[in-house]
N, C-alpha and C. Protein backbone atom coordinates (compact mmCIF):
# COMPACT_ATOMS: atom_id res chain seq x y z
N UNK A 1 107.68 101.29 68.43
CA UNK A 1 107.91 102.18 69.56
C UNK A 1 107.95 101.35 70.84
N UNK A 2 108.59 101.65 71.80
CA UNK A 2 108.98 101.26 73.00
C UNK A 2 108.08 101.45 74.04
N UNK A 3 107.02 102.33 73.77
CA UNK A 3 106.21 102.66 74.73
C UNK A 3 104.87 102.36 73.86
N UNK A 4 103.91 101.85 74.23
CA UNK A 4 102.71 101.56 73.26
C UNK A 4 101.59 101.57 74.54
N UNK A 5 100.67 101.90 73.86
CA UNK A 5 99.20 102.28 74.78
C UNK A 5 98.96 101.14 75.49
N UNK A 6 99.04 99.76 74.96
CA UNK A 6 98.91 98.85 75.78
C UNK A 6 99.64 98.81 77.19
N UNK A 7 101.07 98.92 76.44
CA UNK A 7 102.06 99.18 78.05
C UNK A 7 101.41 100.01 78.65
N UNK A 8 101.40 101.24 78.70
CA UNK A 8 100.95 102.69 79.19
C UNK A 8 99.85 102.00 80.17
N UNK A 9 98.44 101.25 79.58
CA UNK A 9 97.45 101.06 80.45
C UNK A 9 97.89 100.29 81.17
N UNK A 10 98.65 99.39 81.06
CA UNK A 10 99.16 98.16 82.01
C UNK A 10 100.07 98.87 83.31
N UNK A 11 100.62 99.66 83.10
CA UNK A 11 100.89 100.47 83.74
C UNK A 11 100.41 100.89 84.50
N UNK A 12 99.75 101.42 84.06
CA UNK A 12 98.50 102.67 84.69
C UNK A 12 97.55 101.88 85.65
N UNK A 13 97.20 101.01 85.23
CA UNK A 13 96.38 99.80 85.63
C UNK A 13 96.80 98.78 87.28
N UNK A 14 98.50 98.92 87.07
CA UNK A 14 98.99 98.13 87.94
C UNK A 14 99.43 99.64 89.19
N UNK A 15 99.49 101.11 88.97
CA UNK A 15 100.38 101.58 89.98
C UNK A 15 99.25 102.61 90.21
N UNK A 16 98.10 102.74 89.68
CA UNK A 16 97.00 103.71 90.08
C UNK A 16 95.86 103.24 90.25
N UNK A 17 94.97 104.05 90.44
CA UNK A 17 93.47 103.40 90.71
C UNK A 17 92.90 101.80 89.65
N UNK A 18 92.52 102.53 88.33
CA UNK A 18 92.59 102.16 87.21
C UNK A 18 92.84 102.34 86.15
N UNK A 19 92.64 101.79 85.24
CA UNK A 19 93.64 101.70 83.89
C UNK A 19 93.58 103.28 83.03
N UNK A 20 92.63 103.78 83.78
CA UNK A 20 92.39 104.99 83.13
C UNK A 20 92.70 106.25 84.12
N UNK A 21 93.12 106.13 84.59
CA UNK A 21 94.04 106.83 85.94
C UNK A 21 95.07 107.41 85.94
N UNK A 22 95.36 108.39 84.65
CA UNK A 22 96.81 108.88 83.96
C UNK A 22 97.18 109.83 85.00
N UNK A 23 96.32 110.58 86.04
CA UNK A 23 96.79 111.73 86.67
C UNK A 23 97.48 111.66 87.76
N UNK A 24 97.01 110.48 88.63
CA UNK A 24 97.68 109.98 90.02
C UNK A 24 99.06 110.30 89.96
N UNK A 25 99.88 110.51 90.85
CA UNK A 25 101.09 110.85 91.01
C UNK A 25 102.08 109.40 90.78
N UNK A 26 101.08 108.35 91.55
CA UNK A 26 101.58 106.85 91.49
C UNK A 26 102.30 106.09 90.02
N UNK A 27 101.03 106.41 89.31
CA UNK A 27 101.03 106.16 87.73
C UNK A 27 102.26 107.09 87.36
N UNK A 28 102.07 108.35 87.51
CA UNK A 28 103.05 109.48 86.78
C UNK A 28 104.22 108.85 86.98
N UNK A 29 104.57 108.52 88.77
CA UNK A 29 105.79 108.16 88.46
C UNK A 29 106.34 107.03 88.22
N UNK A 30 105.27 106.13 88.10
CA UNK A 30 105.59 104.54 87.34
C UNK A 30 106.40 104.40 85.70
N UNK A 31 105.49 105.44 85.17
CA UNK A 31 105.29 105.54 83.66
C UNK A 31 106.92 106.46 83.92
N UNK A 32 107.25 107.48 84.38
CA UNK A 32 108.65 108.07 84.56
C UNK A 32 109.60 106.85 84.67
N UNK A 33 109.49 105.87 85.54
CA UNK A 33 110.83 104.98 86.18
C UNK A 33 110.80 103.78 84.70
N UNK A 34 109.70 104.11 84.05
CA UNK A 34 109.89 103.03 83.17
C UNK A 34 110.50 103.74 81.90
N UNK A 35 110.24 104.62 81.49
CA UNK A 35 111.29 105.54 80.51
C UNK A 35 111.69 105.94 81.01
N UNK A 36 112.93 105.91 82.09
CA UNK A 36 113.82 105.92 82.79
C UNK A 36 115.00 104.71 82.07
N UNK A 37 114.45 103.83 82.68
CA UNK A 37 114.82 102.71 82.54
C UNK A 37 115.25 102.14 80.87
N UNK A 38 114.21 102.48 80.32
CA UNK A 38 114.50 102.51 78.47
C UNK A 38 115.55 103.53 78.37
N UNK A 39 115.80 104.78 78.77
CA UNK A 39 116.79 105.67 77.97
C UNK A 39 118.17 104.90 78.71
N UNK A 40 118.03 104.90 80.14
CA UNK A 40 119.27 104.17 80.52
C UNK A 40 119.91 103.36 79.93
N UNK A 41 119.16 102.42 79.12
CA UNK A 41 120.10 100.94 78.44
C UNK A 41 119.87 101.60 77.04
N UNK A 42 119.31 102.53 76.73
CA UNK A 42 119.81 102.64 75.17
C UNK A 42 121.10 103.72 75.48
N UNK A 43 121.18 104.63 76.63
CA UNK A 43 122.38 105.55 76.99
C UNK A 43 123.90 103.93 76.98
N UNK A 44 123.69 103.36 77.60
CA UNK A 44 124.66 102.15 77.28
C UNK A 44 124.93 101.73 75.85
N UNK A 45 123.98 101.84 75.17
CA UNK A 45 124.67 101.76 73.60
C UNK A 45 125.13 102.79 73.16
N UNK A 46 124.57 104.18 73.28
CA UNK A 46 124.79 104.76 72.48
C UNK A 46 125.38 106.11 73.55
N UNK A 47 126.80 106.34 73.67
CA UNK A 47 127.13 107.04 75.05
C UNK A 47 127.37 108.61 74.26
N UNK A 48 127.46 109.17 73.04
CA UNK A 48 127.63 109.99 72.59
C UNK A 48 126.03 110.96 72.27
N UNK A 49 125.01 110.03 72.83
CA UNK A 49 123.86 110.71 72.62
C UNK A 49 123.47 111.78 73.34
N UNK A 50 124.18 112.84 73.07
CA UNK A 50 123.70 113.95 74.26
C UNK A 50 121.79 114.77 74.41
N UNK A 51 121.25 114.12 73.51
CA UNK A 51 119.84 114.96 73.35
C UNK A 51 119.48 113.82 74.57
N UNK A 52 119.67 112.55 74.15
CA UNK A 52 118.71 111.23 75.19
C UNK A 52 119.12 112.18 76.73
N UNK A 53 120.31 111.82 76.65
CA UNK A 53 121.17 112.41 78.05
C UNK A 53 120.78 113.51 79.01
N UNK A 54 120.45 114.44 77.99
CA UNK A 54 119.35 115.79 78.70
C UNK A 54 117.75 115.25 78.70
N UNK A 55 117.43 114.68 77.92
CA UNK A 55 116.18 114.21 78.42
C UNK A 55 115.71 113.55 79.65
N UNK A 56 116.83 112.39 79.69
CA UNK A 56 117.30 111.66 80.86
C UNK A 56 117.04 112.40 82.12
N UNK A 57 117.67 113.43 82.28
CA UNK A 57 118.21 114.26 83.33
C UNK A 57 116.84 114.99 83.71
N UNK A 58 116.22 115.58 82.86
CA UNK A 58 115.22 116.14 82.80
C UNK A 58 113.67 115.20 83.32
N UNK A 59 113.58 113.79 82.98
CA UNK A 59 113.03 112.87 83.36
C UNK A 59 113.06 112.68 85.01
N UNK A 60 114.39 112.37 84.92
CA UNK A 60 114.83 111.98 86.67
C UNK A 60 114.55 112.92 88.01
N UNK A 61 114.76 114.15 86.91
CA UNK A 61 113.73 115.71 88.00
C UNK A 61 112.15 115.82 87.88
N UNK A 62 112.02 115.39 87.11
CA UNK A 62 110.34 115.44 87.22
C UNK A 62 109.62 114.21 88.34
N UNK A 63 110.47 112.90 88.00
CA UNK A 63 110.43 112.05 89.02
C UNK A 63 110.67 112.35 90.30
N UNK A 64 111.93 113.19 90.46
CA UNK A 64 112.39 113.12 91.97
C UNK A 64 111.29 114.30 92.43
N UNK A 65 111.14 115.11 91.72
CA UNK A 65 109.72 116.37 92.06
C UNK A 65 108.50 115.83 92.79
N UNK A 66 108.08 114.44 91.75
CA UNK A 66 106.86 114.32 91.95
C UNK A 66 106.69 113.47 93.43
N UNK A 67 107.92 112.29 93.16
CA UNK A 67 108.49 111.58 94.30
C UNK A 67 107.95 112.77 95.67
N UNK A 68 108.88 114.15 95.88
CA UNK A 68 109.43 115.25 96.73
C UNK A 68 107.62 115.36 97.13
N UNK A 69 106.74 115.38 95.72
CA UNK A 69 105.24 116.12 96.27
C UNK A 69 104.86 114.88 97.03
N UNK A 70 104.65 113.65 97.12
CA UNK A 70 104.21 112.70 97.52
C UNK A 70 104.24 112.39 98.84
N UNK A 71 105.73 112.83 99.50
CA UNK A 71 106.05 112.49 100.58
C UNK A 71 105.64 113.53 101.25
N UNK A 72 105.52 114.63 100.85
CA UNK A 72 105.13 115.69 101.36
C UNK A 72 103.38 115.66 102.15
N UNK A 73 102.83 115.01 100.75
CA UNK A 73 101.70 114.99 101.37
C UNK A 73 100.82 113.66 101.87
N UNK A 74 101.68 112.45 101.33
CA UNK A 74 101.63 111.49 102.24
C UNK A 74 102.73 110.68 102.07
N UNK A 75 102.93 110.14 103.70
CA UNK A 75 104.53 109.59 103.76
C UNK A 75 104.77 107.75 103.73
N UNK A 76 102.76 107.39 104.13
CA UNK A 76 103.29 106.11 103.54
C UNK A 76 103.03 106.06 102.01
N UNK A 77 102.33 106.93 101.52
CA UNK A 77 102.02 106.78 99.93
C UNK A 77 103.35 106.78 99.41
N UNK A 78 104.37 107.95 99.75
CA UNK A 78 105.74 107.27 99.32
C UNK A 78 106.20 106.06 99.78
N UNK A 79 106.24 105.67 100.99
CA UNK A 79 106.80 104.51 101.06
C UNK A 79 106.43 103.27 100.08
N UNK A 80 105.42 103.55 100.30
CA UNK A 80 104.80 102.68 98.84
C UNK A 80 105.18 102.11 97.67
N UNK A 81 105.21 103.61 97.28
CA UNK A 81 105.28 103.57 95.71
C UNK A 81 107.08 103.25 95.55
N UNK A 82 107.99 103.57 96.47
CA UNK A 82 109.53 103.64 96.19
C UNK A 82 109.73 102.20 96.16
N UNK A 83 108.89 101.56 97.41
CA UNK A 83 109.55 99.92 97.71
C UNK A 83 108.58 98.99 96.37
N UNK A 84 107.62 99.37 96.13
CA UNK A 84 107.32 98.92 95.12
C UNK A 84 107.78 98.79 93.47
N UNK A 85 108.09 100.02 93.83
CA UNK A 85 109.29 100.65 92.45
C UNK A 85 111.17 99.99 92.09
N UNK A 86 111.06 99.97 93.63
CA UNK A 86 112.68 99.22 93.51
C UNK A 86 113.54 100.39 93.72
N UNK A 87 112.70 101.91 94.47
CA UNK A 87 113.39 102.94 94.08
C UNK A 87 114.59 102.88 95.06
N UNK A 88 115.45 103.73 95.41
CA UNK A 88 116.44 103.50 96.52
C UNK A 88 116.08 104.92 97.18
N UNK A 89 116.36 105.12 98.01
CA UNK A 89 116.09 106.01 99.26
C UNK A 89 114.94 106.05 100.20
């Protein structure tokens, strides 16, 4: 599997408090941009996959949501997390 608990904490570890920090919005949307990023290059192999494709889509709104709550309630915490992320906007 592509995603394994180790990743997950390393994750978790590097964009939230600590490694055990699954709830933060930071983490949430770390762990989003990174299965993001996996369905994207397997969507490049495989372009007829329409289930990945809606997942995809479905992914990228939960991100841009959580992104939307963040800034809302703090605006450098987004700045943050986007330039750290590599996000664009």
């Amino acid at each position: 599997m592509y995603l394994t608990a180790e990743k997950k904490q390393e994750i978790f570890g590097k964009y939230g408090k600590s490694n055990t920090d699954t709830g933060s919005s930071e983490s949430q949307i770390a762990l989003f941009s990174y299965r993001i990023s996996h369905l994207t290059e397997h969507l490049k192999l495989n372009k007829k996959d329409y289930s990945t494709e809606r997942a995809l889509k479905m992914l990228v709104g939960k991100r841009r949501s959580l992104l939307d709550y963040v800034k809302d309630k703090d605006i450098n915490r987004y700045r943050a997390i986007v330039k750290e992320l590599g996000l664009r906007k």
